[in-house]
N, C-alpha and C. Protein backbone atom coordinates (compact mmCIF):
# COMPACT_ATOMS: atom_id res chain seq x y z
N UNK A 1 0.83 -1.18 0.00
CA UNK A 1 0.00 0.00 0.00
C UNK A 1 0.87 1.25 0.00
N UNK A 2 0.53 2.27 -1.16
CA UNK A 2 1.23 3.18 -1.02
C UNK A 2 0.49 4.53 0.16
N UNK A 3 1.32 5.65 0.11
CA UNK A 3 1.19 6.68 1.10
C UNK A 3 -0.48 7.22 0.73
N UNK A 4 -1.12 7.48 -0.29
CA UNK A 4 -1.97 8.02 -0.59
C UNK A 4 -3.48 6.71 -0.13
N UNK A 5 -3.19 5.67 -0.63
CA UNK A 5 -4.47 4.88 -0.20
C UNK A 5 -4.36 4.78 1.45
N UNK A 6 -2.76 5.03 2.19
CA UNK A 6 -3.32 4.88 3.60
C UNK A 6 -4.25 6.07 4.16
N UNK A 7 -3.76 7.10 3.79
CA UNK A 7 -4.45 8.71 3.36
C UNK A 7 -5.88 8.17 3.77
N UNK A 8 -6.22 7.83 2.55
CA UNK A 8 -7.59 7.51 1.99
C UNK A 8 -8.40 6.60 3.11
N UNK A 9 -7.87 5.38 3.53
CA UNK A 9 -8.57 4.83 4.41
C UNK A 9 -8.61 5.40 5.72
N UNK A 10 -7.77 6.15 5.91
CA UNK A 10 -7.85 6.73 7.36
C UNK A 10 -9.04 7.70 7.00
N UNK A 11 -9.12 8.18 6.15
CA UNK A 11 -10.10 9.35 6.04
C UNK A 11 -11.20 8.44 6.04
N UNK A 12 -11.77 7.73 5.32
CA UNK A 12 -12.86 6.78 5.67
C UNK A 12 -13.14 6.17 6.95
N UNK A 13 -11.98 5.70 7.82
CA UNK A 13 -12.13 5.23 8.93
C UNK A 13 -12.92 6.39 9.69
N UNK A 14 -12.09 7.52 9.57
CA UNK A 14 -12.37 8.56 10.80
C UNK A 14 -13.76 8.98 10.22
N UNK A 15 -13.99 9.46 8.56
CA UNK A 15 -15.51 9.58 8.34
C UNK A 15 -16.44 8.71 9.12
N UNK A 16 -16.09 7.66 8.72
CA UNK A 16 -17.14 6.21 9.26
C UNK A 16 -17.51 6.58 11.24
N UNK A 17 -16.01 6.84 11.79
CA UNK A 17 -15.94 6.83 13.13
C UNK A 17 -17.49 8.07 13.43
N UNK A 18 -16.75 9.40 12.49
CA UNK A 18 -17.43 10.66 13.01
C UNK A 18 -19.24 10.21 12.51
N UNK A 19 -19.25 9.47 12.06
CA UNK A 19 -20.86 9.49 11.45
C UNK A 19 -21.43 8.47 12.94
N UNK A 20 -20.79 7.36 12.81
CA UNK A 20 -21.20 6.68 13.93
C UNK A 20 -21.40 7.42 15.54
N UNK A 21 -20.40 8.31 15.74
CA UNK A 21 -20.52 9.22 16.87
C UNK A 21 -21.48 10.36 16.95
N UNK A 22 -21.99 10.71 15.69
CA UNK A 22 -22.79 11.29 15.44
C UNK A 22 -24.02 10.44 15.73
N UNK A 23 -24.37 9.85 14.97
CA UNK A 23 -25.47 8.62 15.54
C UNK A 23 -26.01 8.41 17.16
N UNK A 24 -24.90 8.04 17.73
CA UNK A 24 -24.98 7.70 18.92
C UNK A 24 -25.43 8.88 19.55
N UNK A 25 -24.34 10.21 19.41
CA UNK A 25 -25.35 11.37 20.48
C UNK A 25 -26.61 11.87 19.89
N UNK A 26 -26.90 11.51 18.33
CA UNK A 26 -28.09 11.86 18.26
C UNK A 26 -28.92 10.84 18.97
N UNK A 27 -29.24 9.82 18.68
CA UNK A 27 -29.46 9.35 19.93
C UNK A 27 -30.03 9.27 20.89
N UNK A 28 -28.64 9.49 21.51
CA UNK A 28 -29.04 9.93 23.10
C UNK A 28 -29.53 10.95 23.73
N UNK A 29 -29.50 11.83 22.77
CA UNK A 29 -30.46 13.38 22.90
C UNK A 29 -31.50 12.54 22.42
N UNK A 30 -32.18 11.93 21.71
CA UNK A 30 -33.82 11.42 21.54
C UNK A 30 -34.35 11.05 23.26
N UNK A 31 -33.27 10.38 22.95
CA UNK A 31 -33.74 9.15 24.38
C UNK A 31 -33.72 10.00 26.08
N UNK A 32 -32.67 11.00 26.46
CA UNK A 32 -32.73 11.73 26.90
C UNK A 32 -33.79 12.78 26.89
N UNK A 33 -34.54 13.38 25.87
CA UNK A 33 -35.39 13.99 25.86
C UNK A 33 -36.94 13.41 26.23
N UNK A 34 -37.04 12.12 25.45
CA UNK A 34 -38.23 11.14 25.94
C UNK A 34 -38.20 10.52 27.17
N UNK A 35 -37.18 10.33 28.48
CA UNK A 35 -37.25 10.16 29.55
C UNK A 35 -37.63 10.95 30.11
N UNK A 36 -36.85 12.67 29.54
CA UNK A 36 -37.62 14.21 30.35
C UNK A 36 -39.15 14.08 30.03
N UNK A 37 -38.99 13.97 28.72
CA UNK A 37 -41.17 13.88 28.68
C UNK A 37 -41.85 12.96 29.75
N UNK A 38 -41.47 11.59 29.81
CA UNK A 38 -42.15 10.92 30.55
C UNK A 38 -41.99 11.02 31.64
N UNK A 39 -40.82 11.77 32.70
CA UNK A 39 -40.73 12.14 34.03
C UNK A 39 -41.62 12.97 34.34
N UNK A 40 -42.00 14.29 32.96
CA UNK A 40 -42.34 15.48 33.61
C UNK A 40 -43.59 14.93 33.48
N UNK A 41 -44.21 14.26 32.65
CA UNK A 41 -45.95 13.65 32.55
C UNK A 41 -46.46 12.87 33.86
N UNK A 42 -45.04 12.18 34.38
CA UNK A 42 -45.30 12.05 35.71
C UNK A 42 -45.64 12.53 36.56
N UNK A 43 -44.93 13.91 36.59
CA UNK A 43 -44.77 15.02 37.74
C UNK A 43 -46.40 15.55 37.60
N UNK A 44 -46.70 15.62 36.58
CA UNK A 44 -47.91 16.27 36.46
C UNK A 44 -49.04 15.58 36.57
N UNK A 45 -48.98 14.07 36.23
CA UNK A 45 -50.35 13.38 36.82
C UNK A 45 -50.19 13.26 38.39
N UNK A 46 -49.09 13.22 38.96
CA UNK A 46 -49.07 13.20 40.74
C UNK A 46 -49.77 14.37 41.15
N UNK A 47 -49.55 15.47 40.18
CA UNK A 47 -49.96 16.79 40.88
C UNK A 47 -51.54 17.22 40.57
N UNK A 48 -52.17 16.17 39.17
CA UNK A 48 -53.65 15.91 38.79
C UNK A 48 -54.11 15.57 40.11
N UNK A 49 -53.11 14.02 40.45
CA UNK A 49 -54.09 13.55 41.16
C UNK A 49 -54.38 14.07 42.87
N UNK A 50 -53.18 14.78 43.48
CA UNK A 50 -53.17 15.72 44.66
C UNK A 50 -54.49 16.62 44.25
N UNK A 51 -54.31 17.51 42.94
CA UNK A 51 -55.58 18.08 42.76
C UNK A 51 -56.52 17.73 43.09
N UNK A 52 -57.26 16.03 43.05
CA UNK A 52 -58.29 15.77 42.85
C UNK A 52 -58.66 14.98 44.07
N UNK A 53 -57.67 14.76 45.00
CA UNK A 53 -57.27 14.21 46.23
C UNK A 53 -58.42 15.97 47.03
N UNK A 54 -57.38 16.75 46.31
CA UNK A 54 -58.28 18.50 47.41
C UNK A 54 -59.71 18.63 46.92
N UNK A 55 -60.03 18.08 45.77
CA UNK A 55 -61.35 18.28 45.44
C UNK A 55 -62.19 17.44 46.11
N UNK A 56 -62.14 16.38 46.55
CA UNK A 56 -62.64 15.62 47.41
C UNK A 56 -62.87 15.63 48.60
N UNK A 57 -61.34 16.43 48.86
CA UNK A 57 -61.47 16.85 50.71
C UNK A 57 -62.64 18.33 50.51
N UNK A 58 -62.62 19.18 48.94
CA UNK A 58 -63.54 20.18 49.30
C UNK A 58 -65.01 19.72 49.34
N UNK A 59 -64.91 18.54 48.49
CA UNK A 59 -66.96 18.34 48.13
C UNK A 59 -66.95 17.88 49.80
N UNK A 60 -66.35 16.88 50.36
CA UNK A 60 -67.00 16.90 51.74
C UNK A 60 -67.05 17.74 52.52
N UNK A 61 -65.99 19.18 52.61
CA UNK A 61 -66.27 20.29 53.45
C UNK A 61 -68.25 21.04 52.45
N UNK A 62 -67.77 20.93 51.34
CA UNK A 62 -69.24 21.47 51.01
C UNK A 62 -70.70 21.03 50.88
N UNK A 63 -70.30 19.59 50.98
CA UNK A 63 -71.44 18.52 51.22
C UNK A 63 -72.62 19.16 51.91
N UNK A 64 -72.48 19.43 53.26
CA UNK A 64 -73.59 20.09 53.99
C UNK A 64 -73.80 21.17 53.84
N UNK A 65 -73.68 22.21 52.76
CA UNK A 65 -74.02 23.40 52.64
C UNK A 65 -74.69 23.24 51.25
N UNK A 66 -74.40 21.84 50.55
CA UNK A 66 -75.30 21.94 49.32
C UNK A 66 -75.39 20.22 49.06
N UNK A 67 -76.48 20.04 47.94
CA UNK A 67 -77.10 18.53 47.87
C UNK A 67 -76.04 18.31 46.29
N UNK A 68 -75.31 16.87 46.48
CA UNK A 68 -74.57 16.79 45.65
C UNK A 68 -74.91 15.36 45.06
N UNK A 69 -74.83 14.97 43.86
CA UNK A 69 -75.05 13.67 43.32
C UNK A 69 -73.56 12.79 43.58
N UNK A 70 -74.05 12.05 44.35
CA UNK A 70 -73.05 10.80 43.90
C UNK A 70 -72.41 10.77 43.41
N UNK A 71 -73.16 10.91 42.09
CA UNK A 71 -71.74 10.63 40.56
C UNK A 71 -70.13 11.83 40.66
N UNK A 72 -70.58 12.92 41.63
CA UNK A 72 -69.61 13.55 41.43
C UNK A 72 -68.14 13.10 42.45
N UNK A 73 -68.95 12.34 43.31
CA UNK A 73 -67.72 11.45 44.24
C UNK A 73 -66.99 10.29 43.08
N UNK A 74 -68.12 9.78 42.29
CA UNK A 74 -67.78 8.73 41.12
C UNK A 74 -67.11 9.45 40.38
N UNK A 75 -67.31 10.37 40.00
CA UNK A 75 -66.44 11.30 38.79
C UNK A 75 -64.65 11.21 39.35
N UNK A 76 -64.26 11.66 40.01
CA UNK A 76 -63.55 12.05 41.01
C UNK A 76 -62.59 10.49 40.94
N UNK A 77 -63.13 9.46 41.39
CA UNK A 77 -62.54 8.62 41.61
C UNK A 77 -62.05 7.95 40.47
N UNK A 78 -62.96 8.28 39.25
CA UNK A 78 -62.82 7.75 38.31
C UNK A 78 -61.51 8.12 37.56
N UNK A 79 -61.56 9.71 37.87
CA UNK A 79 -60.33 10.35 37.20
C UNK A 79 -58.99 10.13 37.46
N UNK A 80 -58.92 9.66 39.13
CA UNK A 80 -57.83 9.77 39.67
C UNK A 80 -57.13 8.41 39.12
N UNK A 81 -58.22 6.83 39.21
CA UNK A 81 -57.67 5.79 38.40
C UNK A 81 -57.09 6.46 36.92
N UNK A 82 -57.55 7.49 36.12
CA UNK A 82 -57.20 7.49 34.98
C UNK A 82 -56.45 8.22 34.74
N UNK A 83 -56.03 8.75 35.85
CA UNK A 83 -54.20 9.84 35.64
C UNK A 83 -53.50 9.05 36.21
N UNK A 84 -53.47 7.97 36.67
CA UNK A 84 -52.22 7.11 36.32
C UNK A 84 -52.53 6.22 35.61
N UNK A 85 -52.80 6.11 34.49
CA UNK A 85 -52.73 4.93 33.79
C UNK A 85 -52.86 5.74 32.48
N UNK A 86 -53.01 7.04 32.61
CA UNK A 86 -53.61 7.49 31.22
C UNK A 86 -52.33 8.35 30.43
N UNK A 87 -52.57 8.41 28.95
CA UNK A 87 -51.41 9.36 28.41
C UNK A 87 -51.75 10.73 28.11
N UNK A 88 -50.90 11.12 26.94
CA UNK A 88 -51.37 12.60 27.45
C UNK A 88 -52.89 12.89 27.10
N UNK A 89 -53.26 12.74 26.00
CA UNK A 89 -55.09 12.90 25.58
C UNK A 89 -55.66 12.92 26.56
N UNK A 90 -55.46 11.41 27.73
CA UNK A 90 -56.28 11.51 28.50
C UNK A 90 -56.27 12.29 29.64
N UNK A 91 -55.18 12.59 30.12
CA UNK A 91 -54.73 14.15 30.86
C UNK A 91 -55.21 14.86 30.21
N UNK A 92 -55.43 15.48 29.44
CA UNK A 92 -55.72 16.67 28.62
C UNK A 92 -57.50 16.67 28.99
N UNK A 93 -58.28 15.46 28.83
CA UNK A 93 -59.37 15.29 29.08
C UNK A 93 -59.70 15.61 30.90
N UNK A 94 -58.94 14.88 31.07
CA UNK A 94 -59.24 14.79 33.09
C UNK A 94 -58.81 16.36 33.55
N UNK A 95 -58.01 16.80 32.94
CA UNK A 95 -57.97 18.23 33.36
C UNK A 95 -59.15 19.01 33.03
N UNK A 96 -59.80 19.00 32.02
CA UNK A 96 -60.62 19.59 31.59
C UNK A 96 -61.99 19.73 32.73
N UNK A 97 -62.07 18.06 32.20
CA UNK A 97 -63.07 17.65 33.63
C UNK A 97 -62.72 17.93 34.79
N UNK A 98 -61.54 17.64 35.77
CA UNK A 98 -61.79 18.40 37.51
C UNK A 98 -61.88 19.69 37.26
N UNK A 99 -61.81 20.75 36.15
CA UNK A 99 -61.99 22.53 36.27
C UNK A 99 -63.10 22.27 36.69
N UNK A 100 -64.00 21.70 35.62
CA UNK A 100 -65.09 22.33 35.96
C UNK A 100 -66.08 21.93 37.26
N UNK A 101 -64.94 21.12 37.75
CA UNK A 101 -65.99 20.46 38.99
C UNK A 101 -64.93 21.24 39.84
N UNK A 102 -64.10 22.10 39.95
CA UNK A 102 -62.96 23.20 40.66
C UNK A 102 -64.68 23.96 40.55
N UNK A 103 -64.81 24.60 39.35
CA UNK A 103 -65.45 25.71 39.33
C UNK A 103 -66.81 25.51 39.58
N UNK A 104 -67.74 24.05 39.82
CA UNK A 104 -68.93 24.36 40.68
C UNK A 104 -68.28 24.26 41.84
N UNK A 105 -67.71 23.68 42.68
CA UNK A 105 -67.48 23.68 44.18
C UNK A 105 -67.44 25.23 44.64
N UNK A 106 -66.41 26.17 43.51
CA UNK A 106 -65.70 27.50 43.94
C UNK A 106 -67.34 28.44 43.90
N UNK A 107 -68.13 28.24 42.94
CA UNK A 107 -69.23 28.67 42.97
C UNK A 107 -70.25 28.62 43.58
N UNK A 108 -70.16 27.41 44.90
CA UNK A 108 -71.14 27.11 45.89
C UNK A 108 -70.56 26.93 47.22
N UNK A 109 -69.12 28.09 47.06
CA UNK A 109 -68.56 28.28 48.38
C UNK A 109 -68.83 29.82 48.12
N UNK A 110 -69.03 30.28 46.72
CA UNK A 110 -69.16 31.72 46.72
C UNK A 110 -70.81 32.24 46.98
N UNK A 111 -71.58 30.74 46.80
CA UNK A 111 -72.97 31.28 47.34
C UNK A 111 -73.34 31.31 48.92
N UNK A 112 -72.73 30.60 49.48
CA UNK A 112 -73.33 29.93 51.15
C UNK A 112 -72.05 31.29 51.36
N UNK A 113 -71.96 32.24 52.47
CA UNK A 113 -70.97 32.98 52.84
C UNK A 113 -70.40 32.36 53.90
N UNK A 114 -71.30 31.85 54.75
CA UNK A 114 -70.42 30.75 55.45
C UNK A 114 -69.81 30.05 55.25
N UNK A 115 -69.65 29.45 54.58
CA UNK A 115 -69.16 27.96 53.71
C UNK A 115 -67.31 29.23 53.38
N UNK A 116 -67.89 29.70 52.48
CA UNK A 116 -66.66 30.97 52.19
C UNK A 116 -66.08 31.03 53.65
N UNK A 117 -66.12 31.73 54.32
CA UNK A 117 -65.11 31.97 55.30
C UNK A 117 -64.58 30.60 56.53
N UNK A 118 -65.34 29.39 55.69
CA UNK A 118 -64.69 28.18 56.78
C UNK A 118 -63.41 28.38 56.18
N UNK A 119 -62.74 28.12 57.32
CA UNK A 119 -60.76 27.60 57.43
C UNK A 119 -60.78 26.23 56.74
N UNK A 120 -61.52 25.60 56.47
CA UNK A 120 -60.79 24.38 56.25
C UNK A 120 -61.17 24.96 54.48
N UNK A 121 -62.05 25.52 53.85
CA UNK A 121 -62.44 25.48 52.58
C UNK A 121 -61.74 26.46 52.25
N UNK A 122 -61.49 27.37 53.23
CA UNK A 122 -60.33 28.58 52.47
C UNK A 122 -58.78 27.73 52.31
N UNK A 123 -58.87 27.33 52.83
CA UNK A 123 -57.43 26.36 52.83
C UNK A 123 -57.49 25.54 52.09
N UNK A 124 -58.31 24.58 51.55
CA UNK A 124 -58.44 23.76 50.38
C UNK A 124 -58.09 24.29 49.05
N UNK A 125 -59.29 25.70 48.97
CA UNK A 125 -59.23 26.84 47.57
C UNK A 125 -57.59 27.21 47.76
N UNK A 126 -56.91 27.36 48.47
CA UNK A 126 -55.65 27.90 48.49
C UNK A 126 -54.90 27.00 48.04
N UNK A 127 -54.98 25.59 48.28
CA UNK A 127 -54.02 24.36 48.03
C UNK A 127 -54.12 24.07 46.47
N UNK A 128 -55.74 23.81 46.16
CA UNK A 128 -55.97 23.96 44.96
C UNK A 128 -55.71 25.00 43.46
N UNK A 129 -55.76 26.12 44.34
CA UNK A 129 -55.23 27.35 43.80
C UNK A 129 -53.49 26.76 43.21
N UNK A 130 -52.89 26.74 44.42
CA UNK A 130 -51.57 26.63 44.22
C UNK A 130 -50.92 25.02 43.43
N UNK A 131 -52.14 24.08 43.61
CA UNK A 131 -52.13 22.62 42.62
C UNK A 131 -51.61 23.37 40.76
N UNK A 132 -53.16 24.33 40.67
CA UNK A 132 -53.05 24.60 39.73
C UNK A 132 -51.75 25.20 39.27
N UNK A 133 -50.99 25.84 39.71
CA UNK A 133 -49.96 26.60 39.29
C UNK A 133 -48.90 25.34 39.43
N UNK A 134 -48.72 24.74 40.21
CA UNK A 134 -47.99 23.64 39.81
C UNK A 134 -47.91 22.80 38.37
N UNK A 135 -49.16 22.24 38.21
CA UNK A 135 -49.58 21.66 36.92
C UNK A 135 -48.78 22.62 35.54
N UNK A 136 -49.30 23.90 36.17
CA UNK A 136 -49.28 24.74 34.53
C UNK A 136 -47.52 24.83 34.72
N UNK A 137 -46.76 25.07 35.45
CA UNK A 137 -45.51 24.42 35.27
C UNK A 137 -44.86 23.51 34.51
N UNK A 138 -45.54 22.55 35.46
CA UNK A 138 -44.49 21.03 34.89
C UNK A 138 -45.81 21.33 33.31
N UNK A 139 -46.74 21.61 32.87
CA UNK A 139 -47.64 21.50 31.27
C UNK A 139 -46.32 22.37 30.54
N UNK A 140 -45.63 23.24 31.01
CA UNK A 140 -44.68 24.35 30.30
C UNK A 140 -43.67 23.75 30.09
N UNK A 141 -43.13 22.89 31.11
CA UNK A 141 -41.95 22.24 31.23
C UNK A 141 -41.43 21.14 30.02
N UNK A 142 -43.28 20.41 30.39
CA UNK A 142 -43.54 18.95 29.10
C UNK A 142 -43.67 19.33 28.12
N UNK A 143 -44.07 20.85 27.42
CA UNK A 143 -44.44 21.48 26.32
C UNK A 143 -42.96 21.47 25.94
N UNK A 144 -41.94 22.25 26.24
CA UNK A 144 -40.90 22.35 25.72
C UNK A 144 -39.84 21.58 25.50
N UNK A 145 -39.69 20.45 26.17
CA UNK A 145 -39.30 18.89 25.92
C UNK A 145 -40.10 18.29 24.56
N UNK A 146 -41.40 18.25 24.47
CA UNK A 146 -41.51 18.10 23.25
C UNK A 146 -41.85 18.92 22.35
N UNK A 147 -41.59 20.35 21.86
CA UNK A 147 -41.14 20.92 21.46
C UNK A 147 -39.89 20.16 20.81
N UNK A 148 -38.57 20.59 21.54
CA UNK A 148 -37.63 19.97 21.32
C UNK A 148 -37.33 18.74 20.07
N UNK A 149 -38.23 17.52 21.09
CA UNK A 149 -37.84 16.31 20.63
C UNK A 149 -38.62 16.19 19.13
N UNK A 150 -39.42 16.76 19.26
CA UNK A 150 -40.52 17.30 17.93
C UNK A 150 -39.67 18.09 16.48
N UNK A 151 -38.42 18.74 17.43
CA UNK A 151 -38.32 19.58 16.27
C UNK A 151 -36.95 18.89 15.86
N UNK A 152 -36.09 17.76 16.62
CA UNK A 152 -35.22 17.08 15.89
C UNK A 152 -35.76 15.78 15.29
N UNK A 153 -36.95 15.54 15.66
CA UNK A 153 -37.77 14.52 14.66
C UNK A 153 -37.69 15.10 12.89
N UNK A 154 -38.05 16.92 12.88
CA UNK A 154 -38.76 16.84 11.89
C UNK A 154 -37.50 18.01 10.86
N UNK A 155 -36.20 18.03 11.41
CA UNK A 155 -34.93 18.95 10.99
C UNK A 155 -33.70 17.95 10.35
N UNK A 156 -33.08 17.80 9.69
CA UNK A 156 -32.15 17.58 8.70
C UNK A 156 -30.88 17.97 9.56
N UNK A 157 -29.84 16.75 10.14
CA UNK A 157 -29.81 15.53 9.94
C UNK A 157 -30.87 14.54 10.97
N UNK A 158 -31.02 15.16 12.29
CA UNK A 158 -31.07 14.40 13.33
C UNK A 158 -32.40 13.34 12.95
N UNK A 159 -33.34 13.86 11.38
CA UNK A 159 -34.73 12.80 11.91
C UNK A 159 -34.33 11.99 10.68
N UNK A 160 -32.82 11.88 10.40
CA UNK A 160 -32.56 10.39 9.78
C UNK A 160 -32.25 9.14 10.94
N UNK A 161 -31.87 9.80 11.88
CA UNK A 161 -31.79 8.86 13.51
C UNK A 161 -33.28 8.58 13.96
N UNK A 162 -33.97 9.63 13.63
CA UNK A 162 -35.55 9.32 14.46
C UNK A 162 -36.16 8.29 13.34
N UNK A 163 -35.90 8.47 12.18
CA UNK A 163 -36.65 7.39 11.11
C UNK A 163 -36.13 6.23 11.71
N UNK A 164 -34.85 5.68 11.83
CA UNK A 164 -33.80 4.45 11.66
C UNK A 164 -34.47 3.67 12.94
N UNK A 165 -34.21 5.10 14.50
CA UNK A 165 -34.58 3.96 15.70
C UNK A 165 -35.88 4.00 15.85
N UNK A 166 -36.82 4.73 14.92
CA UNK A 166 -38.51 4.80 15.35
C UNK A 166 -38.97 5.87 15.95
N UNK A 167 -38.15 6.86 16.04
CA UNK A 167 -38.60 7.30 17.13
C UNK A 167 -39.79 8.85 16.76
N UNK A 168 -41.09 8.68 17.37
CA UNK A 168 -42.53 9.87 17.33
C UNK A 168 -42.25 10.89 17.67
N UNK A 169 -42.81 11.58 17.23
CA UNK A 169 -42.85 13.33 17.68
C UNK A 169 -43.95 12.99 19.07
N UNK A 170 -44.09 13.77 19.85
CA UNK A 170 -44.70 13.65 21.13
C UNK A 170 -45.64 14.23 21.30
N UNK A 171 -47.37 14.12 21.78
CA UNK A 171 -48.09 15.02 21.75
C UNK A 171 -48.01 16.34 22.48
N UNK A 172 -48.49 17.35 22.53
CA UNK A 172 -48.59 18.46 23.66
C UNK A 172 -49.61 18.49 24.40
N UNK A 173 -49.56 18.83 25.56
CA UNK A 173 -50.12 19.01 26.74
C UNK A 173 -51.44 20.14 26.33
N UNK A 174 -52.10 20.10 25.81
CA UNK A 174 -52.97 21.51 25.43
C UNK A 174 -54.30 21.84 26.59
N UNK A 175 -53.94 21.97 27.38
CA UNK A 175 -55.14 22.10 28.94
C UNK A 175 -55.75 23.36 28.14
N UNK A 176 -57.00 22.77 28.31
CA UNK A 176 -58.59 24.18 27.84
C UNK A 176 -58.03 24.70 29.24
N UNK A 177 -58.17 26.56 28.79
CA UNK A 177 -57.99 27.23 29.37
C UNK A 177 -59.18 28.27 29.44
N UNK A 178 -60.31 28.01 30.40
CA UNK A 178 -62.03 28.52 30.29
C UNK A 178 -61.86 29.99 30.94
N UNK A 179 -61.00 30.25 31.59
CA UNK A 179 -61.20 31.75 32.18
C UNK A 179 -62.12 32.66 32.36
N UNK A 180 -62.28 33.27 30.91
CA UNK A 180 -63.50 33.67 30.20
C UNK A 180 -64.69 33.43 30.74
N UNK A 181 -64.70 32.48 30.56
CA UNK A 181 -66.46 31.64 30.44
C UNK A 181 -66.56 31.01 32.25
N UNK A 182 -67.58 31.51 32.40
CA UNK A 182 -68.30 31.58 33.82
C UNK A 182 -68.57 30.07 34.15
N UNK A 183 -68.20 29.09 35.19
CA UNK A 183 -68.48 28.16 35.22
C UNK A 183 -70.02 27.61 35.41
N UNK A 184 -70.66 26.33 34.71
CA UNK A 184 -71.66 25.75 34.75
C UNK A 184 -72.11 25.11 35.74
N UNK A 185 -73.24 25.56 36.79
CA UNK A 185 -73.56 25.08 37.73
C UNK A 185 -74.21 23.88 38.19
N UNK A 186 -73.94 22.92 38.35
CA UNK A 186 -75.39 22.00 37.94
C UNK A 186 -75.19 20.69 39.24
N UNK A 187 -75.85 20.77 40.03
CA UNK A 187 -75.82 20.10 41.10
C UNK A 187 -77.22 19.33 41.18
């Protein structure tokens, strides 16, 4: 072998090396990023279900100040089985659903004035209050993780790695945000 073909194969070797190293940290930025998604989806169904843990401790502080159906203890329980077991859609759904059962409780502590100034229901609305701001956190947190992993899925080189190992773009967290709109009373 003369001087020029060793040239040559070293340059191939080290090409070959740098592509393969390339590979690998692309990669591991996928895989790294999809562990952050699924930690933070964690973080946030624990903090669903604490939510829905305070909504429960509120319907029984409000129980005796107003007549409540059953189903809304059933509702409740139902949800909490389904934020752990559920993905994001169904988070996206169960959030939807405890608002608005946030916003009759908050609306039939704002009718009884008593009920309003109990300590234990002002303290619930406060926990709950502060649930919520938790959630919309870690929803910001999971948004931008997949963001991320979304946008080296769908950019030149890295989603020749996402084709090869399989790897999905990730849904987003999209929580209805009702503000606006006056909650529906219906007890």
């Amino acid at each position: 072998m003369d001087l020029i073909s060793i040239i040559i194969l070293v340059i191939i070797v080290v090409v070959i090396l740098g592509l393969i190293l390339w590979f690998i940290s692309s990669y591991n930025r996928f895989m790294n990023l999809r562990n952050a998604s699924e930690s933070t989806l964690g973080q946030i169904k624990v903090a669903m279900k604490k939510r829905l843990d305070m909504i429960e401790q509120l319907l029984g502080a409000v129980k005796s100040y107003a007549k409540f159906e059953q189903d809304t203890l059933t509702k409740i329980t139902s949800m909490r089985t389904a934020v752990a077991t559920g993905g994001v859609g169904d988070v996206n759904a169960i959030d939807k659903e405890s608002r608005a059962l946030i916003g009759n409780l908050y609306a039939v502590a704002e009718a009884y004035p008593n009920l309003k100034t109990s300590e234990t229901v002002t303290s619930l609305m406060t926990s709950i209050n502060g649930m919520e701001t938790e959630i919309g956190r870690q929803r910001y947190t999971y948004n931008n993780i997949a963001q991320q992993l979304n946008t080296m899925v769908d950019t030149i080189p890295s989603n020749f790695v996402a084709m090869i190992a399989g790897i999905r773009k990730l849904d987003y967290l999209e929580f209805e945000e009702e503000i606006k709109k006056a909650p529906k009373i219906e007890f």
